[in-house]
PDB file of N, CA and C in Angstrom:
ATOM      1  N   UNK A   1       0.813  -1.182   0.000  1.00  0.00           N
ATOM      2  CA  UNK A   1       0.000   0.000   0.000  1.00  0.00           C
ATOM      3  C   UNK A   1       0.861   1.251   0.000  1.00  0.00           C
ATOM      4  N   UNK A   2       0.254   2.597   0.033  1.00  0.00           N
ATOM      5  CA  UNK A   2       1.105   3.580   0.088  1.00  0.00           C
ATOM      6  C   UNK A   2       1.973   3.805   1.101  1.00  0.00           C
ATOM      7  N   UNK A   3       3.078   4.241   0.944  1.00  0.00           N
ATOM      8  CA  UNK A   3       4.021   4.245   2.324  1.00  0.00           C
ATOM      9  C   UNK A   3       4.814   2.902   3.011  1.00  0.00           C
ATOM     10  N   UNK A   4       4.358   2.293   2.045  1.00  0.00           N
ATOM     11  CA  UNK A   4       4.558   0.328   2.743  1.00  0.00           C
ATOM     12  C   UNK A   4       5.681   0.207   1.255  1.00  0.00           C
ATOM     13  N   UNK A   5       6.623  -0.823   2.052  1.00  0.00           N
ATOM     14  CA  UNK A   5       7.890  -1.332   1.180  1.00  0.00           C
ATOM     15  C   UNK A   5       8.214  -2.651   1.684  1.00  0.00           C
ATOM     16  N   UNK A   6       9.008  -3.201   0.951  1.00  0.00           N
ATOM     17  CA  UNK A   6       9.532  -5.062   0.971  1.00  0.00           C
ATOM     18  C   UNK A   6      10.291  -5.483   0.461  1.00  0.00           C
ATOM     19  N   UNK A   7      10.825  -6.545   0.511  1.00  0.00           N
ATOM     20  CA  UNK A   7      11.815  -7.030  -0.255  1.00  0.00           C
ATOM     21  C   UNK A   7      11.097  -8.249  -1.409  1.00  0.00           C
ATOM     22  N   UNK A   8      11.293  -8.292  -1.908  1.00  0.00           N
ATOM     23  CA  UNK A   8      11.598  -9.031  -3.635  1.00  0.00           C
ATOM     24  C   UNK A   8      11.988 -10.191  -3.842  1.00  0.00           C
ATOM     25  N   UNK A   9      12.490 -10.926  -4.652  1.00  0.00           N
ATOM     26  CA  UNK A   9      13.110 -12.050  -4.807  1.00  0.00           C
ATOM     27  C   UNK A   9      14.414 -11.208  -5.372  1.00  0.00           C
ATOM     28  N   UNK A  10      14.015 -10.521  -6.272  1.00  0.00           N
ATOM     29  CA  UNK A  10      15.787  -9.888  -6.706  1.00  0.00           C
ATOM     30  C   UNK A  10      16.227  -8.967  -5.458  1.00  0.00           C
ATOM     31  N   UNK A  11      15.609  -8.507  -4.994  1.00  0.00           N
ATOM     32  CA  UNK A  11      16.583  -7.844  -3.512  1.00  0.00           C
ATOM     33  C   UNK A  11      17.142  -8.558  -2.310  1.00  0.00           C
ATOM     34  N   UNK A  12      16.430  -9.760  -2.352  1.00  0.00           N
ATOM     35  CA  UNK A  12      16.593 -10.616  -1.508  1.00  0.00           C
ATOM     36  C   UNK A  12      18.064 -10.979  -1.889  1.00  0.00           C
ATOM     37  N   UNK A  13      18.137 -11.605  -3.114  1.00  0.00           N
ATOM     38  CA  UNK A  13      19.102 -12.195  -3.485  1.00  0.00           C
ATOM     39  C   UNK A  13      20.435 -11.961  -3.588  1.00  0.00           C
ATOM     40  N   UNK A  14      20.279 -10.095  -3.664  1.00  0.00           N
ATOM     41  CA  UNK A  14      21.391  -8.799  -4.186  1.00  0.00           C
ATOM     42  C   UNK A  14      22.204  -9.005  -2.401  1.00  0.00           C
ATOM     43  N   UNK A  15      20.735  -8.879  -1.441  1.00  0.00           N
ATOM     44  CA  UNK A  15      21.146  -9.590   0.166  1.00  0.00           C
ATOM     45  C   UNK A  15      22.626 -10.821   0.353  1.00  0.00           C
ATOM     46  N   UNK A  16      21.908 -11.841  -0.120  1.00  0.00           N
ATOM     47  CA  UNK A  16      22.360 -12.823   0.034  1.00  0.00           C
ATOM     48  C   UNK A  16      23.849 -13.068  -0.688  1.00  0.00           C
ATOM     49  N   UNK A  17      23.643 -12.480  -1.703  1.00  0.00           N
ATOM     50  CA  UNK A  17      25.025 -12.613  -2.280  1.00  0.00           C
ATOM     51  C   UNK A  17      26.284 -11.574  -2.078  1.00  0.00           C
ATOM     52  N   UNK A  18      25.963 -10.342  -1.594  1.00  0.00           N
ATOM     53  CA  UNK A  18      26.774  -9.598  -0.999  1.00  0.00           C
ATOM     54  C   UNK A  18      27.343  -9.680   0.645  1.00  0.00           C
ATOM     55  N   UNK A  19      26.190 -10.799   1.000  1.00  0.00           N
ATOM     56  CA  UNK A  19      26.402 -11.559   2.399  1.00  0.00           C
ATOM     57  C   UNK A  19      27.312 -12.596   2.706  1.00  0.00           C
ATOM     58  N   UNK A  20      27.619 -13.255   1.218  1.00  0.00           N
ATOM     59  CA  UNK A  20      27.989 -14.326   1.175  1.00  0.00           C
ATOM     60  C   UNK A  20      29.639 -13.745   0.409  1.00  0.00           C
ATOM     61  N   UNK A  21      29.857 -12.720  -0.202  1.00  0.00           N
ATOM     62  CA  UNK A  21      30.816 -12.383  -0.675  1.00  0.00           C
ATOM     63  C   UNK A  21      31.900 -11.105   0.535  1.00  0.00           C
ATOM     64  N   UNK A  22      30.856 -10.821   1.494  1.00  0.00           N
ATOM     65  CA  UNK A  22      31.922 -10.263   2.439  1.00  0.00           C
ATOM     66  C   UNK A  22      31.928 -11.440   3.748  1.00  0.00           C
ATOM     67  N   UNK A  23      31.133 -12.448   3.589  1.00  0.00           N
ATOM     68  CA  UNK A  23      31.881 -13.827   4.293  1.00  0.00           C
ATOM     69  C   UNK A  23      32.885 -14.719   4.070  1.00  0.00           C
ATOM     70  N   UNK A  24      32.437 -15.144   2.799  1.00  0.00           N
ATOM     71  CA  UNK A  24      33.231 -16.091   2.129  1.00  0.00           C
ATOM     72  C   UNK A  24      34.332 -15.961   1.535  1.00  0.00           C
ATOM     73  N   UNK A  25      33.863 -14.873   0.380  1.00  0.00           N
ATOM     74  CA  UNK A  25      35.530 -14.533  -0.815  1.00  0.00           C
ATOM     75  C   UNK A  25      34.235 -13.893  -1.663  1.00  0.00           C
ATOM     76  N   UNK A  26      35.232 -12.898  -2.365  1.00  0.00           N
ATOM     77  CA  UNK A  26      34.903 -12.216  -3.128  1.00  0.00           C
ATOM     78  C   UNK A  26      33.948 -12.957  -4.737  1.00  0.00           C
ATOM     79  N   UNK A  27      34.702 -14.300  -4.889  1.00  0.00           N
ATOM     80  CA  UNK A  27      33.989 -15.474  -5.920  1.00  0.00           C
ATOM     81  C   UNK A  27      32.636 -16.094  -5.552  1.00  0.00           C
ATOM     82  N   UNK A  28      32.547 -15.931  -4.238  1.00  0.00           N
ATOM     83  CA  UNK A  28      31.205 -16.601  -3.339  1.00  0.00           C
ATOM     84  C   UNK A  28      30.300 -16.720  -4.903  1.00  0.00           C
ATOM     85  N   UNK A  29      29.184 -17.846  -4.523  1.00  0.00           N
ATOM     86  CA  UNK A  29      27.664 -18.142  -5.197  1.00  0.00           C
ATOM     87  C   UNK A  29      27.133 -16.924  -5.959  1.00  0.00           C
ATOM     88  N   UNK A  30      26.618 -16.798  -6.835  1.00  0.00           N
ATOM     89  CA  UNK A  30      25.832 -16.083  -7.695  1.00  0.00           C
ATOM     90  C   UNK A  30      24.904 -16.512  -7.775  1.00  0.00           C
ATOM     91  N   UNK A  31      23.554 -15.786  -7.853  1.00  0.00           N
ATOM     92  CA  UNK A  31      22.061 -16.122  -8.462  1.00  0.00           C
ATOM     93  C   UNK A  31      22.231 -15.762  -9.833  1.00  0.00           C
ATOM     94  N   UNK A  32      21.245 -16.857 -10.647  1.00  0.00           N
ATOM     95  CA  UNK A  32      21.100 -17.028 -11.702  1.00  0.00           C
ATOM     96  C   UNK A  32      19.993 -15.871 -12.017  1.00  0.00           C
ATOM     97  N   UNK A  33      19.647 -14.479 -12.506  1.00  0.00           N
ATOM     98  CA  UNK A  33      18.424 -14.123 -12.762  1.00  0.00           C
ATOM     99  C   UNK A  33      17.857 -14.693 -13.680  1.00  0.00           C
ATOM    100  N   UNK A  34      16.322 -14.676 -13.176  1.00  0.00           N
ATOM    101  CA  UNK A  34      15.013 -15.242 -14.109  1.00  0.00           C
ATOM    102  C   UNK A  34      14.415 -14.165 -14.904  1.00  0.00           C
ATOM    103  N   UNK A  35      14.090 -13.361 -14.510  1.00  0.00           N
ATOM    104  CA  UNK A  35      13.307 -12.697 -14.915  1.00  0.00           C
ATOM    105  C   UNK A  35      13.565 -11.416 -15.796  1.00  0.00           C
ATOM    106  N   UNK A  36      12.328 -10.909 -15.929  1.00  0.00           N
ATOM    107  CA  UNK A  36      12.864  -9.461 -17.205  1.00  0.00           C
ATOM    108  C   UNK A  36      13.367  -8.447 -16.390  1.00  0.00           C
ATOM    109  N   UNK A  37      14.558  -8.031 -17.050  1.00  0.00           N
ATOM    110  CA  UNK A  37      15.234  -7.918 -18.112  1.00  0.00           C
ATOM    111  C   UNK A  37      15.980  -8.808 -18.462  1.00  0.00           C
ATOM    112  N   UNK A  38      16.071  -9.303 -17.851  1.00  0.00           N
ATOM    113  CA  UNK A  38      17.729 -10.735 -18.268  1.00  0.00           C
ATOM    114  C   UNK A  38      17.402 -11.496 -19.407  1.00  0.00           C
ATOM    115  N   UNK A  39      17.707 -11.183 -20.609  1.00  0.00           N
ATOM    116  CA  UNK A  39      17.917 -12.158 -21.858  1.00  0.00           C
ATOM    117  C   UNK A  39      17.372 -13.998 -22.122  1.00  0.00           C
ATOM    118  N   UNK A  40      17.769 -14.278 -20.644  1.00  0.00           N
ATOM    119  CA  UNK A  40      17.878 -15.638 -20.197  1.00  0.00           C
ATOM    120  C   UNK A  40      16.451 -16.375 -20.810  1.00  0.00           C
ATOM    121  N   UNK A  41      15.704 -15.361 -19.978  1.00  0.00           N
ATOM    122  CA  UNK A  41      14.094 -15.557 -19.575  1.00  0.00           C
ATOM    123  C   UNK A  41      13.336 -15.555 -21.152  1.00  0.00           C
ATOM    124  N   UNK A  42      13.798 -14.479 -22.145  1.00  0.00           N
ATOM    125  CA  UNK A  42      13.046 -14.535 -23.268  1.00  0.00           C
ATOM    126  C   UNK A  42      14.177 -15.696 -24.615  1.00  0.00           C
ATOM    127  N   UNK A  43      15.277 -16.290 -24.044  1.00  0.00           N
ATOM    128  CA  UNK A  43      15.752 -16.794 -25.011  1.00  0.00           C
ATOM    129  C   UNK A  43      14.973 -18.172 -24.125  1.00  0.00           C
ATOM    130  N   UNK A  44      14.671 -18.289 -23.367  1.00  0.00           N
ATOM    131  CA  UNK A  44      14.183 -19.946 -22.839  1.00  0.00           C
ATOM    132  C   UNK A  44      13.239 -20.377 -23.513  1.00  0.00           C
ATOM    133  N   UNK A  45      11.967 -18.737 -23.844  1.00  0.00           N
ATOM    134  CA  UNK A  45      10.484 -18.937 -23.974  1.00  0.00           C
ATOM    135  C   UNK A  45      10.670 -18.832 -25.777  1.00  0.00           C
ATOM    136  N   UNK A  46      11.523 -18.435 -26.471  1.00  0.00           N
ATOM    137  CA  UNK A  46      12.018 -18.497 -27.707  1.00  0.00           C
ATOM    138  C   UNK A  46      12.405 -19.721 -28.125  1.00  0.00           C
ATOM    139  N   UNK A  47      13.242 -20.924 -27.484  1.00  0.00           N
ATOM    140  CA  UNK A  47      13.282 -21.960 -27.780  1.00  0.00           C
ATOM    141  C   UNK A  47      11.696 -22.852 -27.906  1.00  0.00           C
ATOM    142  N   UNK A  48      11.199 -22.452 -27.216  1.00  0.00           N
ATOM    143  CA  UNK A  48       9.556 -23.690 -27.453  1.00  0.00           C
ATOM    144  C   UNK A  48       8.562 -22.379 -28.844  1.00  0.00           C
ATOM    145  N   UNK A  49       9.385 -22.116 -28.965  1.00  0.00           N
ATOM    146  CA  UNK A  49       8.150 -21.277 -29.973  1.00  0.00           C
ATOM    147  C   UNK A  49       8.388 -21.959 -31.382  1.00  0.00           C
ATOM    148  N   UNK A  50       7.645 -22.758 -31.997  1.00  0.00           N
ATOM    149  CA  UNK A  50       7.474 -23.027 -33.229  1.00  0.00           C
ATOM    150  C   UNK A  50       7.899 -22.169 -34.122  1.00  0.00           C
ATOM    151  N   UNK A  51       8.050 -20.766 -34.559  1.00  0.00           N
ATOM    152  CA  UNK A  51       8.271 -19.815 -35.189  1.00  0.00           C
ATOM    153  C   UNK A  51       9.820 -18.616 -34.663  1.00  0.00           C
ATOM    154  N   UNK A  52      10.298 -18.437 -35.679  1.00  0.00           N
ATOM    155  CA  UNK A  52      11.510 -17.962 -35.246  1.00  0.00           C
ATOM    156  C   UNK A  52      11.125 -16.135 -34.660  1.00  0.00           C
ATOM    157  N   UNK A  53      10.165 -15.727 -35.391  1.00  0.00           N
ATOM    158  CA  UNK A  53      10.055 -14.558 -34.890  1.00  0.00           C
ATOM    159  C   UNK A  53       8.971 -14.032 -34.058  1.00  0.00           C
ATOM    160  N   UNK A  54       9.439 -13.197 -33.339  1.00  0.00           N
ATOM    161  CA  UNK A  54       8.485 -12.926 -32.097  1.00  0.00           C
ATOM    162  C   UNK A  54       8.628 -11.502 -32.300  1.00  0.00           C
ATOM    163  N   UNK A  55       8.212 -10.748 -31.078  1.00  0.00           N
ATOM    164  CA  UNK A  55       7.733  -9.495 -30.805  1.00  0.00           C
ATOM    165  C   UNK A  55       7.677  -9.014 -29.364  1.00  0.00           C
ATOM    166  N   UNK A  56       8.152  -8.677 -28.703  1.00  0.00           N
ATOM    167  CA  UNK A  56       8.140  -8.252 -27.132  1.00  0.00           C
ATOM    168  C   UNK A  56       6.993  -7.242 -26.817  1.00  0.00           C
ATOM    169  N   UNK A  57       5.834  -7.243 -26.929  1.00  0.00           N
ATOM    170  CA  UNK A  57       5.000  -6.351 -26.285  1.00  0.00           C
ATOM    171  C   UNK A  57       4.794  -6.384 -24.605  1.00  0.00           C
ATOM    172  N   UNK A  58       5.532  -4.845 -24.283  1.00  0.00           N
ATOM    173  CA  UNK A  58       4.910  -4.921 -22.858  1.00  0.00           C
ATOM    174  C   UNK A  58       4.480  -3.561 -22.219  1.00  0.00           C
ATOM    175  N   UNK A  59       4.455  -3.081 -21.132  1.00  0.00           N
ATOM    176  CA  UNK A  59       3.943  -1.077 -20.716  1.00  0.00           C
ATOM    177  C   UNK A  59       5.245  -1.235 -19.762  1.00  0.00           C
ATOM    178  N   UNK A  60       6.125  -1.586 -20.039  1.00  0.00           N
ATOM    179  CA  UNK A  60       7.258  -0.935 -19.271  1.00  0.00           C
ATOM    180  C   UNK A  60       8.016  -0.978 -19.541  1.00  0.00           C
ATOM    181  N   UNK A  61       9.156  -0.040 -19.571  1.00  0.00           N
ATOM    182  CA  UNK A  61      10.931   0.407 -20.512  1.00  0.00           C
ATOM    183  C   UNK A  61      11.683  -0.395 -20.455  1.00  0.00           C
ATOM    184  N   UNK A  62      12.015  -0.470 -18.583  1.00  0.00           N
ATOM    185  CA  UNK A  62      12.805  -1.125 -17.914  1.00  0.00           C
ATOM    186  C   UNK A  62      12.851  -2.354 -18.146  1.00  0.00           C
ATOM    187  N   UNK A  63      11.979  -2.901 -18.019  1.00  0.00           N
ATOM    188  CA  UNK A  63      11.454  -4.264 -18.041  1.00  0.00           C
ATOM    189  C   UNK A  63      11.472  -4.919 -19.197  1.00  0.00           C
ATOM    190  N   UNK A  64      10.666  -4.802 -19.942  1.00  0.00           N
ATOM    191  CA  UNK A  64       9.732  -5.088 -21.160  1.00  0.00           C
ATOM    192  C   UNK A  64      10.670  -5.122 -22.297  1.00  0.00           C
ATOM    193  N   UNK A  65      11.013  -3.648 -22.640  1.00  0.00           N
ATOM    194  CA  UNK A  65      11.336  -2.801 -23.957  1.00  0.00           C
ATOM    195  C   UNK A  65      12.866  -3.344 -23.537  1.00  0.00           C
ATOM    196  N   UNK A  66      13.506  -3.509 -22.648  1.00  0.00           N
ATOM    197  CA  UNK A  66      14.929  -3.332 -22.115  1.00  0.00           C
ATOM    198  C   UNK A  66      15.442  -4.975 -22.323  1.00  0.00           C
ATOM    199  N   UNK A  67      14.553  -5.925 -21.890  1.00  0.00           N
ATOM    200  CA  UNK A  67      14.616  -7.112 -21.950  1.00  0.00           C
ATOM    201  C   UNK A  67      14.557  -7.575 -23.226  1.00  0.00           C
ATOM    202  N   UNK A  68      13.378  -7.409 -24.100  1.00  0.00           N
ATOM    203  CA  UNK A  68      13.015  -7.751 -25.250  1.00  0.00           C
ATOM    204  C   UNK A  68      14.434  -7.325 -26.224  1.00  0.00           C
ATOM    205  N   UNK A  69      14.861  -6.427 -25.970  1.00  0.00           N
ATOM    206  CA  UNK A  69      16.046  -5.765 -26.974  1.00  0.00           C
ATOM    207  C   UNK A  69      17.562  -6.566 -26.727  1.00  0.00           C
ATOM    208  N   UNK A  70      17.340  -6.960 -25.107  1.00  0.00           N
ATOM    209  CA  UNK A  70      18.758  -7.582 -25.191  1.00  0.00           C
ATOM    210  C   UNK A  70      18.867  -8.888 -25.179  1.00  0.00           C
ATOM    211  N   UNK A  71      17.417  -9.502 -26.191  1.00  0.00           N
ATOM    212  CA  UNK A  71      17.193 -10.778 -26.534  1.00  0.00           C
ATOM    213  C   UNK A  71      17.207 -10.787 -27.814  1.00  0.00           C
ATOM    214  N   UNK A  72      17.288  -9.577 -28.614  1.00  0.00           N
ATOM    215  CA  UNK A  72      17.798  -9.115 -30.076  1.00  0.00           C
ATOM    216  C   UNK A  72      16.362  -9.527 -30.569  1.00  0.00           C
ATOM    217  N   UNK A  73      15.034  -8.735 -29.952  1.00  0.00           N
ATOM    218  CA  UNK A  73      13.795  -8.772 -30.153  1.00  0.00           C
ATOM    219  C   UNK A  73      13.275  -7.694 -30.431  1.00  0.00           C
ATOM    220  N   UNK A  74      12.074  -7.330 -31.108  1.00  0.00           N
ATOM    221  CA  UNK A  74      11.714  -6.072 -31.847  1.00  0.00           C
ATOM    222  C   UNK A  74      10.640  -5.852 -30.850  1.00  0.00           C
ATOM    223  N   UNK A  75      10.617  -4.776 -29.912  1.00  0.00           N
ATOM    224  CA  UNK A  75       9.593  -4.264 -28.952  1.00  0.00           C
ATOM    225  C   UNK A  75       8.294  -3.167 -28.815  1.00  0.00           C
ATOM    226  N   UNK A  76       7.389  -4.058 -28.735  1.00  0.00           N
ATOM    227  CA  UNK A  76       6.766  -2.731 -28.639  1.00  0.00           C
ATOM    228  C   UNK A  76       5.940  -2.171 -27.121  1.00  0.00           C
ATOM    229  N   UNK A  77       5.530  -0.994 -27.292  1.00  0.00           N
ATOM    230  CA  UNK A  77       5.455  -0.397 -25.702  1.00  0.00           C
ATOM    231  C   UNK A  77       3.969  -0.353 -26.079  1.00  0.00           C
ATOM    232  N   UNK A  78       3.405  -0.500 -25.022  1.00  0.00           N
ATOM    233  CA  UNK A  78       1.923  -0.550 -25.251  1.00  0.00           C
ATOM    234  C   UNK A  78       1.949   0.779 -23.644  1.00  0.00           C
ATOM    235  N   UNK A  79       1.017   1.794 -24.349  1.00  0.00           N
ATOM    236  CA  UNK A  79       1.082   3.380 -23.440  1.00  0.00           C
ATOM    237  C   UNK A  79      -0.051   3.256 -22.682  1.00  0.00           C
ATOM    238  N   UNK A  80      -0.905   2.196 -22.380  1.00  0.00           N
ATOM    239  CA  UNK A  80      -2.068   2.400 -21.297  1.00  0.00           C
ATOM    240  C   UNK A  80      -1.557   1.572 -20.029  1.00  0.00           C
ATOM    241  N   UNK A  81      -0.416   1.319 -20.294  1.00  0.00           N
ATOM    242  CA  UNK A  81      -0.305   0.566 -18.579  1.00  0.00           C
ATOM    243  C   UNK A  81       0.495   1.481 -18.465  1.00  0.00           C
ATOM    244  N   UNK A  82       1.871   0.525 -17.556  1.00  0.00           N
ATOM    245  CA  UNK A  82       2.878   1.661 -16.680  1.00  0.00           C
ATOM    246  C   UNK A  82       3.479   2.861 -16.998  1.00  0.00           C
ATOM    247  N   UNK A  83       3.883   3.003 -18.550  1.00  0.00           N
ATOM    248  CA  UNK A  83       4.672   3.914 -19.512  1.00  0.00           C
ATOM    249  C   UNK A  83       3.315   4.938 -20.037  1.00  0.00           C
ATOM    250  N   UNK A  84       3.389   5.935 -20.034  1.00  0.00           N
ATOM    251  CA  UNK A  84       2.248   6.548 -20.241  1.00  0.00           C
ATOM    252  C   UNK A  84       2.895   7.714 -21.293  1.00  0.00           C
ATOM    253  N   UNK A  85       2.344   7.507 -22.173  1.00  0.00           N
ATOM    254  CA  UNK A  85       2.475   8.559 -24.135  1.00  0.00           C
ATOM    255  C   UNK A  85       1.552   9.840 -23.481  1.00  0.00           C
ATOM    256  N   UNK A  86       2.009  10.649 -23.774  1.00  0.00           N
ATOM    257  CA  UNK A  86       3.474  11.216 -24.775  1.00  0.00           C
ATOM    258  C   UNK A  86       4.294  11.492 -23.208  1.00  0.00           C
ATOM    259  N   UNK A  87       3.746  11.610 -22.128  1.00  0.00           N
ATOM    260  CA  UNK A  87       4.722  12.561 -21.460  1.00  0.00           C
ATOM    261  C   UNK A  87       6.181  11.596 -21.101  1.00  0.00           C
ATOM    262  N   UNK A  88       5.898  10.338 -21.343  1.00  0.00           N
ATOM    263  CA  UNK A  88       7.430   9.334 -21.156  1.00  0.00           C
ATOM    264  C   UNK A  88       8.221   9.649 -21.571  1.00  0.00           C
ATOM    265  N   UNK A  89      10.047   9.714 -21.304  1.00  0.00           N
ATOM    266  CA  UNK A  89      11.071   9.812 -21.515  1.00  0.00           C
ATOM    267  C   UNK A  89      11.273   8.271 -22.291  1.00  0.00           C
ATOM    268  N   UNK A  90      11.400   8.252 -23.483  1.00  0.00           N
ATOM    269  CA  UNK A  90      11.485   6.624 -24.105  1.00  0.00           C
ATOM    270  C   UNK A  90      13.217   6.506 -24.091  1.00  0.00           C
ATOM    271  N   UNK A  91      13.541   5.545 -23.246  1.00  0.00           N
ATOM    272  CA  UNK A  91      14.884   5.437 -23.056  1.00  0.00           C
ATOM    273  C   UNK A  91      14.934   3.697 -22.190  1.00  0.00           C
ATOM    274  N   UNK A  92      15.002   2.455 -22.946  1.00  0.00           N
ATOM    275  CA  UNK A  92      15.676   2.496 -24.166  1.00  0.00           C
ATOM    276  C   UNK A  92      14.089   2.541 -25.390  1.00  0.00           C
ATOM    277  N   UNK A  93      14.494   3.319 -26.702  1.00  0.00           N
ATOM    278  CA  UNK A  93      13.566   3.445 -27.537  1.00  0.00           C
ATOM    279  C   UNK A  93      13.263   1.893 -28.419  1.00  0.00           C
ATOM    280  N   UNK A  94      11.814   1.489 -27.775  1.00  0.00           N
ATOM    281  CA  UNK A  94      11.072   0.681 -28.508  1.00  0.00           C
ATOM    282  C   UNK A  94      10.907   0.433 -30.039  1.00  0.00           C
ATOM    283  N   UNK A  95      10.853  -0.560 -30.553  1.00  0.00           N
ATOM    284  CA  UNK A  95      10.890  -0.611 -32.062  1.00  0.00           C
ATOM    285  C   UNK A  95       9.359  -0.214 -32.448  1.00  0.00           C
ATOM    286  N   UNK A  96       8.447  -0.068 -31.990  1.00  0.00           N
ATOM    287  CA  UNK A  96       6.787   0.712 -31.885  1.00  0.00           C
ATOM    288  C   UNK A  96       6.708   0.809 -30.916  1.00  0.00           C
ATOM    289  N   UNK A  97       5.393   2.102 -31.030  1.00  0.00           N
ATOM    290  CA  UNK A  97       4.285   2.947 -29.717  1.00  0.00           C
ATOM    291  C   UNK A  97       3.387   2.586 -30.040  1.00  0.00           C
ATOM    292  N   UNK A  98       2.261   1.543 -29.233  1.00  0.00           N
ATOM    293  CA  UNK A  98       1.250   1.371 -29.344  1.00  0.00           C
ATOM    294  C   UNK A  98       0.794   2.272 -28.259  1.00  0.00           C
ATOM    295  N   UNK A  99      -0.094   3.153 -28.904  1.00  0.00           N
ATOM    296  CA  UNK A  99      -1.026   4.224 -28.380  1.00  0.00           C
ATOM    297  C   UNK A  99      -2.472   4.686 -27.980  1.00  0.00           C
ATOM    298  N   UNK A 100      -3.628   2.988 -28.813  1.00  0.00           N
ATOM    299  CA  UNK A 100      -4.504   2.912 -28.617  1.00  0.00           C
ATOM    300  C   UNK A 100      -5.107   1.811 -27.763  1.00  0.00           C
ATOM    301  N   UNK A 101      -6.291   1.551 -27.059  1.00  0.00           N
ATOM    302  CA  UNK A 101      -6.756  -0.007 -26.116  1.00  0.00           C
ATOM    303  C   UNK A 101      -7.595  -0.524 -27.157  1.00  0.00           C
TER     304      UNK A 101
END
């Protein structure tokens, strides 16, 4: 809710491994990231796809547009969810603006 904060699975982890690297050695365990943005996540869901080409549609930069691109995927931003047209700073710039619902 407003004013309310938590931890994550990726903050948790950023925890654990900086816990484990001023215990252990500087080489300590790494987490594997899953999720978007990490490349990982859209080259996994790219292998079961019957078809070589895809399309990253999502409403967020960071996430979405940022992930999709460093899976060497053509993105587009859809402006009624999180990213909101025109007043967004588009950084990184989407391969389309979808602008209508």
């Amino acid at each position: 809710g407003v004013g309310a904060w938590g931890f994550a699975s990726g903050s948790l982890a950023a925890m654990l491994e900086a816990g484990l690297a001023a215990r252990v050695a500087a080489t300590a365990w790494r987490f594997e990231p899953l999720g978007k943005p990490h490349a990982g996540l859209f080259q996994m869901a790219l292998a079961h796809m019957p078809s070589t080409r895809a399309v990253m549609v999502g409403d967020q930069l960071a996430t979405d547009v940022r992930g999709g691109q460093a899976a060497g995927l053509d993105t587009a931003l859809a402006t009624w969810g999180v990213t909101r047209w025109p007043t967004a700073t588009l950084a990184p710039v989407p391969t389309w603006i979808l602008t209508g619902f």
